[in-house]
N, C-alpha and C. Protein backbone atom coordinates (compact mmCIF):
# COMPACT_ATOMS: atom_id res chain seq x y z
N UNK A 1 98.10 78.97 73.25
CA UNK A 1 97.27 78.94 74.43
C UNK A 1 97.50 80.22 75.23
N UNK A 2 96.45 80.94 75.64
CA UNK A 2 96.06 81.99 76.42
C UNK A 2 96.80 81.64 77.92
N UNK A 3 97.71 82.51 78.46
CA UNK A 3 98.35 82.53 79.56
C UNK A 3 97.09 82.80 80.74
N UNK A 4 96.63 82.17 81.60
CA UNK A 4 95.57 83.09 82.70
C UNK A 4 96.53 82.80 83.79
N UNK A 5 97.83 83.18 83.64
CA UNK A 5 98.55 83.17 85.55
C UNK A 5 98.21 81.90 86.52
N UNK A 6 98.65 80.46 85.39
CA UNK A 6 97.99 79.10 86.14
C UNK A 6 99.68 78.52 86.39
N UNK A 7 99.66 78.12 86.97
CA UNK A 7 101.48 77.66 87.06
C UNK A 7 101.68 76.23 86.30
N UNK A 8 100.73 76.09 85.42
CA UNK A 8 100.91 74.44 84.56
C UNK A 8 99.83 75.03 83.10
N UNK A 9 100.69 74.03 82.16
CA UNK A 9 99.52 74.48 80.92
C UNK A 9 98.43 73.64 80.85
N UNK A 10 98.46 72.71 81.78
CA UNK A 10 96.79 72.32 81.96
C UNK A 10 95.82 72.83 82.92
N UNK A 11 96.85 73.84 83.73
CA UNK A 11 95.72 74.64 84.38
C UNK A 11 95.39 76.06 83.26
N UNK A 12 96.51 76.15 82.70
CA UNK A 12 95.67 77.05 81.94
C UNK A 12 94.80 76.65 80.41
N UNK A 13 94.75 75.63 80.32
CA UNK A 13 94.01 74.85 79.58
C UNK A 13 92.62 74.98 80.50
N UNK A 14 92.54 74.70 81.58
CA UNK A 14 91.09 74.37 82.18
C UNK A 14 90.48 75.95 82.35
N UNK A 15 91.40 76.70 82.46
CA UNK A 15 91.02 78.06 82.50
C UNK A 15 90.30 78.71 81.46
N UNK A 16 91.15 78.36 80.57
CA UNK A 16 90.98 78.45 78.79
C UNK A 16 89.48 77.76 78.28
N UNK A 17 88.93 76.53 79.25
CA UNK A 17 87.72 76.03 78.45
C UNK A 17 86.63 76.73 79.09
N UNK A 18 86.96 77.17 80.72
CA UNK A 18 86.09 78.29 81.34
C UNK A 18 85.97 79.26 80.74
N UNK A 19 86.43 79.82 80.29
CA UNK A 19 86.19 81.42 79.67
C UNK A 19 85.35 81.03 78.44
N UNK A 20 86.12 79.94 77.68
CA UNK A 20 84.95 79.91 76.66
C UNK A 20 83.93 79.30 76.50
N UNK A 21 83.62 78.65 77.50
CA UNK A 21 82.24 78.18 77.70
C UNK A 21 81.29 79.31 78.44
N UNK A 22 81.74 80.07 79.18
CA UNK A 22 81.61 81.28 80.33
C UNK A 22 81.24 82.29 79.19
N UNK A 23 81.70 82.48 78.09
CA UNK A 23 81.08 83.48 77.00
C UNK A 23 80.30 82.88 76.26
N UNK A 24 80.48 81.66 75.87
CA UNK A 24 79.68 81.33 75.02
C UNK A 24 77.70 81.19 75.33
N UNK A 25 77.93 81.19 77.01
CA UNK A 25 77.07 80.87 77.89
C UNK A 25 76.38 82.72 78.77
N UNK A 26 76.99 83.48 77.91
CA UNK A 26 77.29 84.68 78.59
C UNK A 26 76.74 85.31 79.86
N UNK A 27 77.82 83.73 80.97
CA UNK A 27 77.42 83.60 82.47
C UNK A 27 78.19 84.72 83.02
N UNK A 28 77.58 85.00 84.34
CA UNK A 28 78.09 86.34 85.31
C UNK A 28 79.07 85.81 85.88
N UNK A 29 79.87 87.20 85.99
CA UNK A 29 81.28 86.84 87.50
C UNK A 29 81.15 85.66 88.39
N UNK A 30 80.51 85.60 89.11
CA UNK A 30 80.11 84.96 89.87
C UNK A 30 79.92 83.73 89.57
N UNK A 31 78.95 83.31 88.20
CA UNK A 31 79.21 82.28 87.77
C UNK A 31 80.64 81.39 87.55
N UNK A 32 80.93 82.70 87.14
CA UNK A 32 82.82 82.11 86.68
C UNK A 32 83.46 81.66 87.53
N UNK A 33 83.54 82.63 88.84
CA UNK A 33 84.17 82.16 90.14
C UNK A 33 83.45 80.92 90.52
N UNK A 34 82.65 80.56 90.78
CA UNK A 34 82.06 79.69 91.28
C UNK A 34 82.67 78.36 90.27
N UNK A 35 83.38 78.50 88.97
CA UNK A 35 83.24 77.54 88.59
C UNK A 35 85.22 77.82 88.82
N UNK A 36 85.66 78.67 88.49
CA UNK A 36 87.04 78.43 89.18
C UNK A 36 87.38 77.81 90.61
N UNK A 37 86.56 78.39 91.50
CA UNK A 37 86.48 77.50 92.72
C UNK A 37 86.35 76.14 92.23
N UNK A 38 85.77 75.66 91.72
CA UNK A 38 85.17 73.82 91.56
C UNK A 38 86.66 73.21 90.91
N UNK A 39 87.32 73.98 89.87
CA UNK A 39 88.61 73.22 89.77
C UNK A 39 89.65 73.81 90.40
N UNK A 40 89.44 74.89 91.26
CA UNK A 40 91.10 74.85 92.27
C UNK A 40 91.02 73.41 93.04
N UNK A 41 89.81 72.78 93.22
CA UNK A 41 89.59 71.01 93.67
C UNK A 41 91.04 70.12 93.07
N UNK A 42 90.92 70.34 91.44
CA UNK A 42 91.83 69.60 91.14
C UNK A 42 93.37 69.61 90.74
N UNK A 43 94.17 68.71 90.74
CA UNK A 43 95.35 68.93 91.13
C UNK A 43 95.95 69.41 89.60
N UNK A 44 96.90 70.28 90.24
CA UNK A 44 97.16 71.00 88.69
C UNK A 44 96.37 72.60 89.00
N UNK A 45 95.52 72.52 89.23
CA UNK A 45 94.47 74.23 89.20
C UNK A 45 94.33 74.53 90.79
N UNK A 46 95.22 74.06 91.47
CA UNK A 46 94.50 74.48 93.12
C UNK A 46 94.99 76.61 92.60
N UNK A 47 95.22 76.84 91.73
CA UNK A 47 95.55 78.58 92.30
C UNK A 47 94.59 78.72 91.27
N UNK A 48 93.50 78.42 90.73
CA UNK A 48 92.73 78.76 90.17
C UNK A 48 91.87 80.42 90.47
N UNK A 49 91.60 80.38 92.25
CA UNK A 49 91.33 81.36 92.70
C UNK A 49 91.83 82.34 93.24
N UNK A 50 93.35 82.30 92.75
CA UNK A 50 94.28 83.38 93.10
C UNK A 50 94.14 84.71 92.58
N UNK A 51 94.17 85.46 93.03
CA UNK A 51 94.21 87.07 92.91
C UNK A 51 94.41 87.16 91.01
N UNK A 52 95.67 86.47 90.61
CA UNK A 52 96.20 87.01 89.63
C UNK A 52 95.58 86.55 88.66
N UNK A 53 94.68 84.91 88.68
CA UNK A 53 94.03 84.16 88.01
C UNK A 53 93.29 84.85 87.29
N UNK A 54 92.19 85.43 88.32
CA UNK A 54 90.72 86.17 88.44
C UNK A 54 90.75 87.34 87.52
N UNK A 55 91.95 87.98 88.03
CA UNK A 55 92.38 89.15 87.13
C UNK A 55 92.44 89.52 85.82
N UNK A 56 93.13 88.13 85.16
CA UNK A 56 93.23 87.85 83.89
C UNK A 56 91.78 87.42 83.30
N UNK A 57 90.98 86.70 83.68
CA UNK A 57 89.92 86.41 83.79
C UNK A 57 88.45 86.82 83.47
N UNK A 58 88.60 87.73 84.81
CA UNK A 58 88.10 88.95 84.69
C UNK A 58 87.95 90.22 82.99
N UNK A 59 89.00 90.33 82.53
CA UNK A 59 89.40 90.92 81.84
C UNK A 59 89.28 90.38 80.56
N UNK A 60 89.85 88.79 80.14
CA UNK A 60 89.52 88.02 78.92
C UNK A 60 87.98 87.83 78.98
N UNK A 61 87.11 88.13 80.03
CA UNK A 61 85.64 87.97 79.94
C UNK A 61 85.04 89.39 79.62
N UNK A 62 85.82 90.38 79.85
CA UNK A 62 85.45 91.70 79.22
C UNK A 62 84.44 92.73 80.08
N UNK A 63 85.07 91.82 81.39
CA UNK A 63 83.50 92.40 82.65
C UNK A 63 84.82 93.78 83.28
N UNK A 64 85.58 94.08 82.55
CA UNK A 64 86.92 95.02 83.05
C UNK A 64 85.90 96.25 82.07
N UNK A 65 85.36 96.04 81.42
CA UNK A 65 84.61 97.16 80.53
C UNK A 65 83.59 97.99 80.59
């Protein structure tokens, strides 16, 4: 499992099904955030929208390119 800077491996599990649904869907930034926001909701992912999250994120989505 892909590390995205989640402090539990089911947050980085939920991170992990975002990105690949987020490519598979080949949705915008924005989209993404918007959907990281919806599970920092749940417990386990509240740092979903942390700086360092996004970062990794950002980057496994290839929008760093």
């Amino acid at each position: 499992m892909k590390d995205y800077a989640m402090f539990t491996d089911f947050g980085n599990s939920m991170v992990g099904e975002i990105v690949k649904g987020a490519k598979h869907k080949n949705l915008t930034w924005s989209e993404v955030c918007d959907m990281l926001r919806t599970i920092s909701e749940i417990k386990g992912c509240e740092e979903a929208t942390d700086t360092a999250v996004r970062e990794v994120v950002y980057c496994e989505m290839g929008f760093d390119k």
